[in-house]
Structures are given as C-alpha cells and as structure tokens.
PDB file of N, CA and C in Angstrom:
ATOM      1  N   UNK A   1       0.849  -1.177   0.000  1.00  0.00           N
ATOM      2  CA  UNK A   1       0.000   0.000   0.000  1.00  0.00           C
ATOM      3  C   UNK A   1       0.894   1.239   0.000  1.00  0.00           C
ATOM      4  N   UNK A   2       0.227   2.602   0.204  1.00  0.00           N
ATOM      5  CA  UNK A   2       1.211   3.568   0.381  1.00  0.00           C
ATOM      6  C   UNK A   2       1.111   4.324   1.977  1.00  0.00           C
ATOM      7  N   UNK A   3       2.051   5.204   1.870  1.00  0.00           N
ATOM      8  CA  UNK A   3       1.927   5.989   3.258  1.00  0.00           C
ATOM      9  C   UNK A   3       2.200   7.412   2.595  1.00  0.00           C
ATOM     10  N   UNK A   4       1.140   8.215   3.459  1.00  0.00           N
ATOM     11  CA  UNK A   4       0.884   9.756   3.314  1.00  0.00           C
ATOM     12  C   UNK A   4       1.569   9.997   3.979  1.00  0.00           C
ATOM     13  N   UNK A   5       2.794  10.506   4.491  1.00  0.00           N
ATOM     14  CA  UNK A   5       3.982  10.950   4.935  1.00  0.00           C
ATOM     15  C   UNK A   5       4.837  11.962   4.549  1.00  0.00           C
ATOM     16  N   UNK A   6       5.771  12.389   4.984  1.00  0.00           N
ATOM     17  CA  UNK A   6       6.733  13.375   4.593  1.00  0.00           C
ATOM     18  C   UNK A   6       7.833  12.827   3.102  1.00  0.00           C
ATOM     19  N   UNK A   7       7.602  11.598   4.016  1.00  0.00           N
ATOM     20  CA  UNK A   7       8.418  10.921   2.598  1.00  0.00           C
ATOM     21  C   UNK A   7       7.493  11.290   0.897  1.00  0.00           C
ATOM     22  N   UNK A   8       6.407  10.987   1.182  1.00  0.00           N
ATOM     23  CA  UNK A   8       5.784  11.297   0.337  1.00  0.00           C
ATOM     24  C   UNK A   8       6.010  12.370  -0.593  1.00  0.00           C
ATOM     25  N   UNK A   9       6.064  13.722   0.214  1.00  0.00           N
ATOM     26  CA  UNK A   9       5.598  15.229  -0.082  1.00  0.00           C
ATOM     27  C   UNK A   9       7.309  15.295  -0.516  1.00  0.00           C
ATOM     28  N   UNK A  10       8.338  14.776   0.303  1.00  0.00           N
ATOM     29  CA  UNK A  10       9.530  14.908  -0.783  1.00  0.00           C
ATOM     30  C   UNK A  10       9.648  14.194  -2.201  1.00  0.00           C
ATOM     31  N   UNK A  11       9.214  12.899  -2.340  1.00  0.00           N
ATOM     32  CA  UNK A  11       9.164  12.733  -3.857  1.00  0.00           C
ATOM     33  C   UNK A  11       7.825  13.542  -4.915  1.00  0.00           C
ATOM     34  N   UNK A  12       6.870  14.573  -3.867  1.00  0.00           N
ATOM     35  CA  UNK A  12       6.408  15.316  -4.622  1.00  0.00           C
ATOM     36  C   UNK A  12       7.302  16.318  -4.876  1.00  0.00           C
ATOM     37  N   UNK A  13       8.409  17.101  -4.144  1.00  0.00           N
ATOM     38  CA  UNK A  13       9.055  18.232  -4.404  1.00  0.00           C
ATOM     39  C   UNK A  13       8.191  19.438  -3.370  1.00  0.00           C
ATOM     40  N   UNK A  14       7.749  18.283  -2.873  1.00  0.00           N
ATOM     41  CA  UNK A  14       7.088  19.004  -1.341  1.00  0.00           C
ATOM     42  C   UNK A  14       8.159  19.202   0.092  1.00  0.00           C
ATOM     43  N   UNK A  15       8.660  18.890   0.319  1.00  0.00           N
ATOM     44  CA  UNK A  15       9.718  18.624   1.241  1.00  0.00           C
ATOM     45  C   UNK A  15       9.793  19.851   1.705  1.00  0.00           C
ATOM     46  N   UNK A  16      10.311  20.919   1.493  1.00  0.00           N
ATOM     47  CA  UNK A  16      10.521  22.155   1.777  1.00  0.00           C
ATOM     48  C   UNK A  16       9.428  23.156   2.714  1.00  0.00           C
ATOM     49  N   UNK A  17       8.160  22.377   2.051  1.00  0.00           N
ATOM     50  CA  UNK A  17       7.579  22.945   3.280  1.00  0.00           C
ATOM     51  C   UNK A  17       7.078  23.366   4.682  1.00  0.00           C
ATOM     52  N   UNK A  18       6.636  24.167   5.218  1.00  0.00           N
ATOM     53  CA  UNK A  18       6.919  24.285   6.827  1.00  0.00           C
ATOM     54  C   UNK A  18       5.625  23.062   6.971  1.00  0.00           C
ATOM     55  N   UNK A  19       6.355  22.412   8.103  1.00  0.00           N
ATOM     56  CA  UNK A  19       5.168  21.714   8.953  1.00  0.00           C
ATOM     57  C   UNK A  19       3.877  22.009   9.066  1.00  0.00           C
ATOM     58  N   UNK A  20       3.722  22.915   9.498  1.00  0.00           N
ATOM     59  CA  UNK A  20       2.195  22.913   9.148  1.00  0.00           C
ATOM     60  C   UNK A  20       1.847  22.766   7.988  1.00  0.00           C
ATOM     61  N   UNK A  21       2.280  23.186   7.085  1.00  0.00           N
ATOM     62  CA  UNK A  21       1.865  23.415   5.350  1.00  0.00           C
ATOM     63  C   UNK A  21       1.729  21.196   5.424  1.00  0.00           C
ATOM     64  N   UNK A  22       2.839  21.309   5.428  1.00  0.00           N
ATOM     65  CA  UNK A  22       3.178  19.639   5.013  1.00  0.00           C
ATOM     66  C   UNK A  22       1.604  18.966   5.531  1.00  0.00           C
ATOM     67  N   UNK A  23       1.707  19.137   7.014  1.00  0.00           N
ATOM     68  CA  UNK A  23      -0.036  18.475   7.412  1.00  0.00           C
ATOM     69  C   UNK A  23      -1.404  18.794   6.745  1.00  0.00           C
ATOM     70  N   UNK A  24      -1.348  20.165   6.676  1.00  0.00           N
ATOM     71  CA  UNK A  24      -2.437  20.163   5.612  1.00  0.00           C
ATOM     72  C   UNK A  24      -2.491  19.810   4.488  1.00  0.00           C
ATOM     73  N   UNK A  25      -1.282  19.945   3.640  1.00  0.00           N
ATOM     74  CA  UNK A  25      -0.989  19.112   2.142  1.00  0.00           C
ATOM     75  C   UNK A  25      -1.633  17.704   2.053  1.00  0.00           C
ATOM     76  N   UNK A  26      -0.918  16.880   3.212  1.00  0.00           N
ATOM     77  CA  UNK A  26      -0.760  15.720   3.574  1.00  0.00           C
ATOM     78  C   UNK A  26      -2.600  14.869   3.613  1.00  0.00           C
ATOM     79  N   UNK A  27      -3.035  16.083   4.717  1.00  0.00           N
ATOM     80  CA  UNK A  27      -4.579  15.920   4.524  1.00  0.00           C
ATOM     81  C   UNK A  27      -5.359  16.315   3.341  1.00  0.00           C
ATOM     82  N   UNK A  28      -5.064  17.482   2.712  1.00  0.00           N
ATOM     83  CA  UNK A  28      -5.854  17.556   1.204  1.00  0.00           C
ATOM     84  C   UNK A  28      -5.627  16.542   0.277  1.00  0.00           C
ATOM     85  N   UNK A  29      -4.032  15.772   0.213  1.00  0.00           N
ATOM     86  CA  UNK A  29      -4.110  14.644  -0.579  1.00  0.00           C
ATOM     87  C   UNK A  29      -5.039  13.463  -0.056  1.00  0.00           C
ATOM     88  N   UNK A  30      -4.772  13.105   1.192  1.00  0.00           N
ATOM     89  CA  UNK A  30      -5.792  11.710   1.889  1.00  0.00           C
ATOM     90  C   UNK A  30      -7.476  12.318   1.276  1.00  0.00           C
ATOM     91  N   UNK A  31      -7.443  13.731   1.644  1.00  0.00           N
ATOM     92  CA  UNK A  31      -9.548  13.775   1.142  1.00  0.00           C
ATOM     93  C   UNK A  31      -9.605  13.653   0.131  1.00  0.00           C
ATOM     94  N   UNK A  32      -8.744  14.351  -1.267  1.00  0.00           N
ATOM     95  CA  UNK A  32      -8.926  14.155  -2.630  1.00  0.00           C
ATOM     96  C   UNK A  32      -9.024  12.853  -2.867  1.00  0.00           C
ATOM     97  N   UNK A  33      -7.871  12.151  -2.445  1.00  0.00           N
ATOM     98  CA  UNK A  33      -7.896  11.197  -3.124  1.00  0.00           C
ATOM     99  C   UNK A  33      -8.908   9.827  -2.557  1.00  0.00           C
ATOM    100  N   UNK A  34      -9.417  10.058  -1.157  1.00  0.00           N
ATOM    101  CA  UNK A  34     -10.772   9.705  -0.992  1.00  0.00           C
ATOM    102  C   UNK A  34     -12.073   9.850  -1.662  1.00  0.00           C
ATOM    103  N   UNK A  35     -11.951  10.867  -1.745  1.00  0.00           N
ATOM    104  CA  UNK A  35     -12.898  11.385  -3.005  1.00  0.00           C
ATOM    105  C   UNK A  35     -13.186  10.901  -4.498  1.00  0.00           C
ATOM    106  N   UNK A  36     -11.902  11.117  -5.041  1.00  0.00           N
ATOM    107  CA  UNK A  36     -11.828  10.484  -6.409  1.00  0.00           C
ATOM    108  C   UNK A  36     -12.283   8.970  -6.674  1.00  0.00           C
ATOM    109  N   UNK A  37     -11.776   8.008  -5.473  1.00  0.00           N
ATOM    110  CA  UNK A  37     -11.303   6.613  -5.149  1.00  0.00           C
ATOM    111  C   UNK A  37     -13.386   6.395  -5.473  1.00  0.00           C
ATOM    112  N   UNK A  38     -13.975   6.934  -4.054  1.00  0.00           N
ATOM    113  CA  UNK A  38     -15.434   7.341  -3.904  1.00  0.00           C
ATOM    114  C   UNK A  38     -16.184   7.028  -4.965  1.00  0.00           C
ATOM    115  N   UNK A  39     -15.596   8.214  -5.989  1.00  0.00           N
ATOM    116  CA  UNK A  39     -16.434   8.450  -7.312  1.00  0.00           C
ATOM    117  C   UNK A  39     -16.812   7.338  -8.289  1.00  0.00           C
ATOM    118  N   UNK A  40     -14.775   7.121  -8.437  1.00  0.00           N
ATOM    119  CA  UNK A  40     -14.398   6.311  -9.100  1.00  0.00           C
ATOM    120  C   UNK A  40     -15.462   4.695  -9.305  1.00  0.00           C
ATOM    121  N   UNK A  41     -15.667   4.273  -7.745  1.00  0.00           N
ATOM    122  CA  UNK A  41     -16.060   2.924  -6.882  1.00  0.00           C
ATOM    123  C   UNK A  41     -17.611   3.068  -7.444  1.00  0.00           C
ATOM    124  N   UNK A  42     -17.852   4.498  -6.838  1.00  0.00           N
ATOM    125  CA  UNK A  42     -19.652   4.773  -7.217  1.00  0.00           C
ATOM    126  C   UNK A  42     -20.160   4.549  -8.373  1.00  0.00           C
ATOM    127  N   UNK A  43     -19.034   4.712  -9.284  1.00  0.00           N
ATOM    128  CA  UNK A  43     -19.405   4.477 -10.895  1.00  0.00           C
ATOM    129  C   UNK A  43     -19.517   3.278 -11.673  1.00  0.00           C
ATOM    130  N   UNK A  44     -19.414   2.347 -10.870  1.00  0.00           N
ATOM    131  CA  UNK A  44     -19.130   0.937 -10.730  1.00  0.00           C
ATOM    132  C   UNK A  44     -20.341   0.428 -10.271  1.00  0.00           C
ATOM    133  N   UNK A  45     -21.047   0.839  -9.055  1.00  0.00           N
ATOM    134  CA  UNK A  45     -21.841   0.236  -8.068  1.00  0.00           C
ATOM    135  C   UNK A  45     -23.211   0.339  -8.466  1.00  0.00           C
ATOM    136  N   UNK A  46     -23.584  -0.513  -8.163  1.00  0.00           N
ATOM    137  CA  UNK A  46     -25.651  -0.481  -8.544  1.00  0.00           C
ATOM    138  C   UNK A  46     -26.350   0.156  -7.308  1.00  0.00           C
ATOM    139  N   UNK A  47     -27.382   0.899  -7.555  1.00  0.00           N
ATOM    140  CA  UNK A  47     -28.022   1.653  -6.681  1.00  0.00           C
ATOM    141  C   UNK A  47     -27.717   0.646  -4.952  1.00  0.00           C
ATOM    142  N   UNK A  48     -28.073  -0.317  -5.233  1.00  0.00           N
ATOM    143  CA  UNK A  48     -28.056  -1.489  -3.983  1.00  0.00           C
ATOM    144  C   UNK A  48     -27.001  -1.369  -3.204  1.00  0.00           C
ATOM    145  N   UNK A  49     -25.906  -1.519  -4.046  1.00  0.00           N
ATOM    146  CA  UNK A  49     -24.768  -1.696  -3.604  1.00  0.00           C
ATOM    147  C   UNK A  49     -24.168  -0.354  -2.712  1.00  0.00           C
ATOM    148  N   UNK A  50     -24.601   0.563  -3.412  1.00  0.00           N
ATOM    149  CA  UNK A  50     -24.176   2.309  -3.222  1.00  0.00           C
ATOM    150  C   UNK A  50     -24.567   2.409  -2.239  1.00  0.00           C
ATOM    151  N   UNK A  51     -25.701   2.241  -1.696  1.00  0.00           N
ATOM    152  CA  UNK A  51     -26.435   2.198  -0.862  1.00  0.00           C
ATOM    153  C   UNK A  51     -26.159   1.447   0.702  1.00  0.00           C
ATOM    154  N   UNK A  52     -25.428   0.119   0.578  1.00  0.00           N
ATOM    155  CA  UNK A  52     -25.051  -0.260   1.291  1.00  0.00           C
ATOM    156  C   UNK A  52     -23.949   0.172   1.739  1.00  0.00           C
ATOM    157  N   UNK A  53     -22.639   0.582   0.686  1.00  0.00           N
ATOM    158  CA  UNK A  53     -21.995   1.162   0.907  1.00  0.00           C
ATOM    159  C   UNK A  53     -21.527   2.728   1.456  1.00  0.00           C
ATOM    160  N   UNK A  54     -22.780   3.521   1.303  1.00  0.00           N
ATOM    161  CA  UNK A  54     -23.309   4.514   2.005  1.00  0.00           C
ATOM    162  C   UNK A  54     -23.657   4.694   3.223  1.00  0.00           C
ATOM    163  N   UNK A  55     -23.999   3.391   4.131  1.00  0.00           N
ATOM    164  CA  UNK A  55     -24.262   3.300   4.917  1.00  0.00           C
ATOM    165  C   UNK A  55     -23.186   2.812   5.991  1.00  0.00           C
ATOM    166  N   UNK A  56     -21.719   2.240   5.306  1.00  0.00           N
ATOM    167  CA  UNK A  56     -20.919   2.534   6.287  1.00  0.00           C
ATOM    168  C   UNK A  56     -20.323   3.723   6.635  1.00  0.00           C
ATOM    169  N   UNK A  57     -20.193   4.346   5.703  1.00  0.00           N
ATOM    170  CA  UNK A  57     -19.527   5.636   5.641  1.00  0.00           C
ATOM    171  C   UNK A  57     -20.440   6.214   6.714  1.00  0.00           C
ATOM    172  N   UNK A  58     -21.971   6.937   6.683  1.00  0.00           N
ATOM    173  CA  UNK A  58     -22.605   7.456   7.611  1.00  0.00           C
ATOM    174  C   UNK A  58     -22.132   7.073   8.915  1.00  0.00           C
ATOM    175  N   UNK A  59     -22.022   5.296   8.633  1.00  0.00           N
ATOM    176  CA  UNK A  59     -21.311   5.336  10.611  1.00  0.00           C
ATOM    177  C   UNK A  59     -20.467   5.289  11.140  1.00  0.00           C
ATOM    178  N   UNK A  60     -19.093   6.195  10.125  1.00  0.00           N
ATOM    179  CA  UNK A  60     -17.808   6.107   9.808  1.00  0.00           C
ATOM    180  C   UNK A  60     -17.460   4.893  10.082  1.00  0.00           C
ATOM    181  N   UNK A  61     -17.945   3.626   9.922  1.00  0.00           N
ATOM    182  CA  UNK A  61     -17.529   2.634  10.069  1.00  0.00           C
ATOM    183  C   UNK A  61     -16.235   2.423   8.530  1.00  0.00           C
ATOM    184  N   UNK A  62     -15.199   2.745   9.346  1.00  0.00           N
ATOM    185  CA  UNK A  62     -14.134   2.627   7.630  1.00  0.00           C
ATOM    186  C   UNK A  62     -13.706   1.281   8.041  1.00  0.00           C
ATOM    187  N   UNK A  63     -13.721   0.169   8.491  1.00  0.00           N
ATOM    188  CA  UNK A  63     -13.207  -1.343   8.593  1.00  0.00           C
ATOM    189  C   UNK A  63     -14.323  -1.819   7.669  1.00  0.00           C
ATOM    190  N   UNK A  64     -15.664  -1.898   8.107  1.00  0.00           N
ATOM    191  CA  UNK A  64     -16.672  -2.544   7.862  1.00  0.00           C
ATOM    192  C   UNK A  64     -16.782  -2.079   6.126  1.00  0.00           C
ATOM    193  N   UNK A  65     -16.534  -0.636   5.781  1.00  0.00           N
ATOM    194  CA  UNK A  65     -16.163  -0.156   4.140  1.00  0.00           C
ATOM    195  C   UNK A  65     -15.084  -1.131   4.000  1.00  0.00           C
ATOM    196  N   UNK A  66     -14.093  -0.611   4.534  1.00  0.00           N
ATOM    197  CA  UNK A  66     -12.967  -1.442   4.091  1.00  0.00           C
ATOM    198  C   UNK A  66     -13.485  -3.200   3.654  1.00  0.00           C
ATOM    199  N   UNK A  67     -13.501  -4.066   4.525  1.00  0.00           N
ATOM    200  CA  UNK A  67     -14.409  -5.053   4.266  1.00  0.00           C
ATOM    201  C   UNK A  67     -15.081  -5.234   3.317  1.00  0.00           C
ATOM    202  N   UNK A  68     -16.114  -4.577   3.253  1.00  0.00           N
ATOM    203  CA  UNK A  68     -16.936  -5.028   2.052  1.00  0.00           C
ATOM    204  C   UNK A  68     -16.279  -4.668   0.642  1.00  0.00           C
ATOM    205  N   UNK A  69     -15.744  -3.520   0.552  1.00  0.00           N
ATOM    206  CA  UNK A  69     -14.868  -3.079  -0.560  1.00  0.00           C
ATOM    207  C   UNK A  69     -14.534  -4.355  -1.196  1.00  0.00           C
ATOM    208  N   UNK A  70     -13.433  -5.019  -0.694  1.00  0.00           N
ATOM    209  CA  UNK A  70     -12.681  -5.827  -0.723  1.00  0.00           C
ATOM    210  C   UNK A  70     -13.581  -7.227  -1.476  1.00  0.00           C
ATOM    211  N   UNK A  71     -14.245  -7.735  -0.361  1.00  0.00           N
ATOM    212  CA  UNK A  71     -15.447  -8.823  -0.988  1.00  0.00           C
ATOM    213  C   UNK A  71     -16.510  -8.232  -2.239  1.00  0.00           C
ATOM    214  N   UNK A  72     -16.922  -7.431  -2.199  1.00  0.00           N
ATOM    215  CA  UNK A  72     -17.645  -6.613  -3.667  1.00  0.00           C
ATOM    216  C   UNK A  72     -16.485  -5.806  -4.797  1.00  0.00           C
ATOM    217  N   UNK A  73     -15.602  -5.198  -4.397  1.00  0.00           N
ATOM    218  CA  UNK A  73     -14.593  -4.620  -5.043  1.00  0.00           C
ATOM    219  C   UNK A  73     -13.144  -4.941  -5.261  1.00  0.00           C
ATOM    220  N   UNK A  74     -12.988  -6.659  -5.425  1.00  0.00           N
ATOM    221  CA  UNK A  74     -11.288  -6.886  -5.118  1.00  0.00           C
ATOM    222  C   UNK A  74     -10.525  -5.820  -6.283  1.00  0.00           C
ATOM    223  N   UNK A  75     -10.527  -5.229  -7.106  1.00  0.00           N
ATOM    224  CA  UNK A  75     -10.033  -4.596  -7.437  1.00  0.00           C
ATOM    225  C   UNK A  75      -9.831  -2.963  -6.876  1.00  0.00           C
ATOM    226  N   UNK A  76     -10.465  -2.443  -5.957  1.00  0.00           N
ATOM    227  CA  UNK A  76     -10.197  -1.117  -5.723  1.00  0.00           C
ATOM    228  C   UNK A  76      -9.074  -1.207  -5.119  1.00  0.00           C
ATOM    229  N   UNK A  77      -8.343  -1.654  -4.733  1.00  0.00           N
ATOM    230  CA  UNK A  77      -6.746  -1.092  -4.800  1.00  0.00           C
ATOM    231  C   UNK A  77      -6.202  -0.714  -5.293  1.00  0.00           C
ATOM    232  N   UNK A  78      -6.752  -1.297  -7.266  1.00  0.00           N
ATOM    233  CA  UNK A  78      -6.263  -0.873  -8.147  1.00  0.00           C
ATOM    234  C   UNK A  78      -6.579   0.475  -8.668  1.00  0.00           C
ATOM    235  N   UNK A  79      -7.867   0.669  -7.589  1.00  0.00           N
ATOM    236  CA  UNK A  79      -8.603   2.429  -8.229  1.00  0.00           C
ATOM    237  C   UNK A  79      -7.405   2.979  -7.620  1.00  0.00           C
ATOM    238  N   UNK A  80      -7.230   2.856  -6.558  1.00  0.00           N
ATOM    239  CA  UNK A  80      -6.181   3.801  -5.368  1.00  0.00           C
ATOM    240  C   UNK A  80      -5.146   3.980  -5.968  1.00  0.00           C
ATOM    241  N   UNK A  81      -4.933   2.900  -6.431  1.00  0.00           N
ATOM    242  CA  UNK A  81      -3.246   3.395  -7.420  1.00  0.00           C
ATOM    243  C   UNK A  81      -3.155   4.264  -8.192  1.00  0.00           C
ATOM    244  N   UNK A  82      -4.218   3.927  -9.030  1.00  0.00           N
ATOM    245  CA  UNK A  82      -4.249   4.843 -10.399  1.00  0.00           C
ATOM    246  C   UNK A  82      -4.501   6.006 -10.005  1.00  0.00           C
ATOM    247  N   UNK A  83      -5.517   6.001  -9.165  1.00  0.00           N
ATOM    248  CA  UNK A  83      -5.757   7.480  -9.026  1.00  0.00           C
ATOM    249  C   UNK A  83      -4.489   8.653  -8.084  1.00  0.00           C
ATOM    250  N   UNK A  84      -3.852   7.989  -7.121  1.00  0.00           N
ATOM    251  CA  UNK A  84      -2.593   8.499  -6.392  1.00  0.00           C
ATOM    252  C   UNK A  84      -1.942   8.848  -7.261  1.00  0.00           C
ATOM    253  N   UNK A  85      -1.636   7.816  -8.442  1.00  0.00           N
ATOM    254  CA  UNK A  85      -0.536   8.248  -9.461  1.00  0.00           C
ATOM    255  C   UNK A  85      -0.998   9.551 -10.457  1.00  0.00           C
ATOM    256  N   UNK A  86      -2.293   9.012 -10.867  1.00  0.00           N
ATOM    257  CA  UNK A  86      -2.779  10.814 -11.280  1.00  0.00           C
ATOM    258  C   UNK A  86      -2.763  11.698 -10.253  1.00  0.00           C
ATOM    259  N   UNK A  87      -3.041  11.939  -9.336  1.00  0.00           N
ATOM    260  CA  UNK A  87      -2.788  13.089  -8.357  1.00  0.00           C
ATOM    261  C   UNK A  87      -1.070  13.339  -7.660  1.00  0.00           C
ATOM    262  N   UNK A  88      -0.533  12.659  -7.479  1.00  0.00           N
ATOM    263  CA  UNK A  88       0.653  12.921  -7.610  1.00  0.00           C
ATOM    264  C   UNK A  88       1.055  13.431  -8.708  1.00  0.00           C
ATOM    265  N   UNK A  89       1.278  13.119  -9.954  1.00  0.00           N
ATOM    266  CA  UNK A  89       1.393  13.510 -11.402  1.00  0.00           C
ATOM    267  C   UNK A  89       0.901  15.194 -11.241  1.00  0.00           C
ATOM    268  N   UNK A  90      -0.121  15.299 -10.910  1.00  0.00           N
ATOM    269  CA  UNK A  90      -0.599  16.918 -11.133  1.00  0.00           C
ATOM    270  C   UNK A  90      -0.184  17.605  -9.436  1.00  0.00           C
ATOM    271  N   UNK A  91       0.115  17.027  -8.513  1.00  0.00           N
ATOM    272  CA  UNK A  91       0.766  17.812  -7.394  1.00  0.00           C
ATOM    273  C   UNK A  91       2.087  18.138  -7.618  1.00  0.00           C
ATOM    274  N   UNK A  92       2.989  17.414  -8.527  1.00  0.00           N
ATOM    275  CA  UNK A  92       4.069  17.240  -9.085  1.00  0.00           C
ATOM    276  C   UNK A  92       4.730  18.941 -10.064  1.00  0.00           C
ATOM    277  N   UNK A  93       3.946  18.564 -10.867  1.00  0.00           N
ATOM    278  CA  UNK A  93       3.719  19.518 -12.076  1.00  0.00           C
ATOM    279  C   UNK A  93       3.174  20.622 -11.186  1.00  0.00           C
ATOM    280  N   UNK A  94       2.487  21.467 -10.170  1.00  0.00           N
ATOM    281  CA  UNK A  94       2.416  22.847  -9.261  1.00  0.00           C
ATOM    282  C   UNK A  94       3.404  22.652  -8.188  1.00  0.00           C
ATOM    283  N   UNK A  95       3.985  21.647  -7.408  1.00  0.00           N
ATOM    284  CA  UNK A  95       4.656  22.065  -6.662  1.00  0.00           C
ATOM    285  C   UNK A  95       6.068  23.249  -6.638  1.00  0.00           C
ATOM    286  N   UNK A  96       6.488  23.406  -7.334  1.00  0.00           N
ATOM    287  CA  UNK A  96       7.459  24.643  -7.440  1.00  0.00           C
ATOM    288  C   UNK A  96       5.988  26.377  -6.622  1.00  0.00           C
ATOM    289  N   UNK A  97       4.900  25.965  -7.351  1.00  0.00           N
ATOM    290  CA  UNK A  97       3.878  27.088  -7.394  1.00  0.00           C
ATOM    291  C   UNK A  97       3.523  26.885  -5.915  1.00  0.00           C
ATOM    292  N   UNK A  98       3.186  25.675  -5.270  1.00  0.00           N
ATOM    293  CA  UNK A  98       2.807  25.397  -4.024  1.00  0.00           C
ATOM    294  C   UNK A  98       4.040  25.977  -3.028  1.00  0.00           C
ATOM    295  N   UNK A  99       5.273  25.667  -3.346  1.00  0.00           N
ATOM    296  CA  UNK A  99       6.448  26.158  -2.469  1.00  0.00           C
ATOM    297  C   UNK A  99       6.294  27.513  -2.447  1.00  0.00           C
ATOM    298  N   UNK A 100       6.425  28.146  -3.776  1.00  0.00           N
ATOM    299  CA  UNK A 100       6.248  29.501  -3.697  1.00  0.00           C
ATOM    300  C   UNK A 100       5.295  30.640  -2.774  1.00  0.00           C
ATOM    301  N   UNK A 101       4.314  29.861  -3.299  1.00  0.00           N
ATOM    302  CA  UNK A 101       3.286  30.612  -2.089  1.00  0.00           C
ATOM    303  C   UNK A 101       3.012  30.035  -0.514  1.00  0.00           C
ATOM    304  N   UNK A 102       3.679  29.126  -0.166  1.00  0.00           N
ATOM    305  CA  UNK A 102       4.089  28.798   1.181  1.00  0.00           C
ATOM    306  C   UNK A 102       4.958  29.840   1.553  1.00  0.00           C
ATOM    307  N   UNK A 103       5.998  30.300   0.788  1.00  0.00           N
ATOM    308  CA  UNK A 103       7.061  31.124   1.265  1.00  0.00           C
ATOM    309  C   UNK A 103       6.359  32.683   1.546  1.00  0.00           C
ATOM    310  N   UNK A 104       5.760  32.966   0.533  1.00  0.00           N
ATOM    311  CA  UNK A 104       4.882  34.525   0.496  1.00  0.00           C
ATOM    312  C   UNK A 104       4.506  34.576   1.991  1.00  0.00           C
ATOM    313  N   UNK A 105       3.916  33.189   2.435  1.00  0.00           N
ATOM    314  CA  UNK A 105       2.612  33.761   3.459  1.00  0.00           C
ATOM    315  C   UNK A 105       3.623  33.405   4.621  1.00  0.00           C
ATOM    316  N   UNK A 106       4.989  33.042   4.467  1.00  0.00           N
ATOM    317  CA  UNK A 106       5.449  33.494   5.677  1.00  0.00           C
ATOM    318  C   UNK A 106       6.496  34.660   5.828  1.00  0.00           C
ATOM    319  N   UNK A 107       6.585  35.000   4.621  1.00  0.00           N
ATOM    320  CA  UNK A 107       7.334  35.818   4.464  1.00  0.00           C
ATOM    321  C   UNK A 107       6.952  37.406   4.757  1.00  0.00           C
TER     322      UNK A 107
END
C-alpha cells in the first residue's frame, strides 16, 4: 500500500515545506484522493450496492467499508493506485507554485 507521509511530499518536491503546510498538504491529498477513489467505486456500483456502501460511511464505520470493498470490489486497490498516481502527477507539475506561495505567506 502507500503511506501519506513526509516521505511522500519529498518525492512530490514538497519537502521544503513548513510543517504545518506539510499536514495540511498531507490531509488535502488523503480527502482528494478519498474522493476520487469514492467516485471512481460509485461508478461501478448499482443503486443497492451504493447504498449499502453509504451506509458505512454514515457510521464512519471505515473497517466494515474497508471489508466489504474488498469482498464486492477486489479490485479497488487498483482504483487507489491509479488514481494516487494521477494526483501525484498533477501535485508534481504545481509544486514549485505550491512552495512559492508557502514562502509569500510566511514571508
């Protein structure tokens, strides 16, 4: 699997940023790419299924998602990849722009 880490944000060309910046980065990548993963899964799923799967989320139950994912979706790991690798790819390509304006607002 991967880890959202610092390690991370340096093979984005993130590294440089102040700690705080890094945590929030760190968290806008985990929601996006929750999000996308989401969409991605939803576009797949029959009303039934959505539905069930809707209903862990409401009870933040993320094991019991996790779980079923897995038994209805053995492939979404493979969404996660693809999609990390597109979002990395385009965090990649602004980070010089992201450093920059980290520096402004402490500067």
């Amino acid at each position: 699997m991967f880890k959202l880490d610092n390690n991370l944000l340096i093979e984005l060309g993130l590294g440089a940023l102040p700690s705080e910046e890094k945590n929030r980065m760190l968290n806008h990548i985990y929601e996006t790419l929750e999000m996308r993963v989401g969409m991605k899964l939803a576009q797949k799923m029959s009303d039934e299924q959505l539905e069930t799967f809707e209903g862990f989320i409401d009870k933040s139950d993320d094991t019991g998602a996790l779980k079923w994912l897995e038994s209805n979706f053995p492939d979404y790991k493979n969404v996660v990849a693809v999609e990390l690798d597109t979002l990395k790819g385009e965090i990649k390509t602004t980070a010089p722009q992201i450093i920059a304006a980290s520096q402004n607002t402490v500067a």
